[in-house]
Protein backbone atom coordinates (compact mmCIF):
# COMPACT_ATOMS: atom_id res chain seq x y z
CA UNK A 1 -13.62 -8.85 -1.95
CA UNK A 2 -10.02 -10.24 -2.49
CA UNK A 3 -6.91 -8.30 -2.39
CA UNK A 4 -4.23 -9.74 -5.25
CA UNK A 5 -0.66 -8.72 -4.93
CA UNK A 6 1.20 -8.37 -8.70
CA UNK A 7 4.42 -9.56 -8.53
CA UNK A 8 5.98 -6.42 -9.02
CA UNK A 9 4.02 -5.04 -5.88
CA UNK A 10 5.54 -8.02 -4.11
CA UNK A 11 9.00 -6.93 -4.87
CA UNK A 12 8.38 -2.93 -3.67
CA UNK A 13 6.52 -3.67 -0.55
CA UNK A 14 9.55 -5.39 0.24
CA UNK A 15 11.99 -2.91 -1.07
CA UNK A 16 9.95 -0.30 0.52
CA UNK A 17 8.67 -1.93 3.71
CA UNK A 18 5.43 -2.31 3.64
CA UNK A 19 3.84 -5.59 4.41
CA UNK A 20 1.08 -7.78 3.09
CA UNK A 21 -1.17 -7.45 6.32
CA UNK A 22 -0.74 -3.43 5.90
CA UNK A 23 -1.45 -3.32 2.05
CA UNK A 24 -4.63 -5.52 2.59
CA UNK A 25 -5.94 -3.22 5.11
CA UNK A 26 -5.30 0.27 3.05
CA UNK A 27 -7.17 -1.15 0.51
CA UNK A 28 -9.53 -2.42 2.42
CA UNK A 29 -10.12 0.55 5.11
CA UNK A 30 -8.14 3.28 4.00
CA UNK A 31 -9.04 6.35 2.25
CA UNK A 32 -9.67 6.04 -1.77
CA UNK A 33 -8.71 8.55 -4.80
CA UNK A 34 -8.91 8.17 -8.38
CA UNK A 35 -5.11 7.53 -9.85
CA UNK A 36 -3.76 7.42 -13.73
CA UNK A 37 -4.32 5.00 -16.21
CA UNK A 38 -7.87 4.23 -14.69
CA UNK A 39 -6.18 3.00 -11.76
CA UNK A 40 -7.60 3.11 -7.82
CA UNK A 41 -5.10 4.54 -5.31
CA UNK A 42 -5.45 4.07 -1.60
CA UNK A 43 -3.71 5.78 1.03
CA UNK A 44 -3.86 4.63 5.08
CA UNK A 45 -1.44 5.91 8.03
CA UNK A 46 0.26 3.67 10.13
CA UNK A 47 1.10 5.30 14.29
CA UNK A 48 4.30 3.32 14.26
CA UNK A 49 6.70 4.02 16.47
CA UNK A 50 9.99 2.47 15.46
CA UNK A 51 13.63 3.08 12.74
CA UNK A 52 13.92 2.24 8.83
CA UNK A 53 16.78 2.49 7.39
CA UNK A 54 18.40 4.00 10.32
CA UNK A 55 16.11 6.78 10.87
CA UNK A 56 13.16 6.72 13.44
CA UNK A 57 9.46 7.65 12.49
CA UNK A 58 6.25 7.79 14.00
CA UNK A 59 3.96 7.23 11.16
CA UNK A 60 4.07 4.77 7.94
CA UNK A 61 1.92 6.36 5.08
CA UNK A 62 1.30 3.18 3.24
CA UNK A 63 -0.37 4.18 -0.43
CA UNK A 64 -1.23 0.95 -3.15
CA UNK A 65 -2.57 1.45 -6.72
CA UNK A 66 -4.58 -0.81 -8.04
CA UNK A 67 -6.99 -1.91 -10.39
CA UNK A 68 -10.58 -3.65 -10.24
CA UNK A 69 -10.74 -7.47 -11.12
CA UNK A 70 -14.57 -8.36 -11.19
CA UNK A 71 -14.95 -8.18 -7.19
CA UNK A 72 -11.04 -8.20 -7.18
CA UNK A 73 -8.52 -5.53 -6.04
CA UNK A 74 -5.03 -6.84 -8.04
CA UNK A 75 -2.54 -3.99 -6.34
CA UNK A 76 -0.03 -3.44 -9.00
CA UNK A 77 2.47 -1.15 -6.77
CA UNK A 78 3.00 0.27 -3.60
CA UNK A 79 4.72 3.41 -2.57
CA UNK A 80 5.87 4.08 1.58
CA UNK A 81 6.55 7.28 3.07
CA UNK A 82 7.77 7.56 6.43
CA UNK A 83 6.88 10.33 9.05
């Protein structure tokens, strides 16, 4: 199985601060929930230690939606929260 990145994930996992290696392994490892539009969410915390946007957190909730390509994941967005 291959994780795909839309473009428009691209652009908020930057925005947002996620990156590639972290996406790839919530979809991969983390836990899995039915979303809207027939869509796959997945949700994984991250123990980080460490600031964004001037604030300091301990743990990086990474969540990315996405949809099934044959034996495809194509993530179309990802959302952050910080802990």
């Amino acid at each position: 199985m291959r994780v795909l990145f839309h473009p428009h994930a691209l652009e908020r996992m930057v925005e947002r601060g996620a990156s590639e290696d972290e996406v790839m392994l919530t979809v991969q490892e983390g836990e899995q929930f039915p979303a809207k539009f027939g869509r796959t969410g997945f949700r994984r915390n991250f123990p980080v230690e460490g600031l964004w946007r001037g604030r300091n957190f301990a743990v990086k909730q990474v969540e990315a939606y996405a949809v099934e390509e044959q034996e495809d994941w194509l993530v179309i967005t990802v959302i952050v929260r910080y802990y």
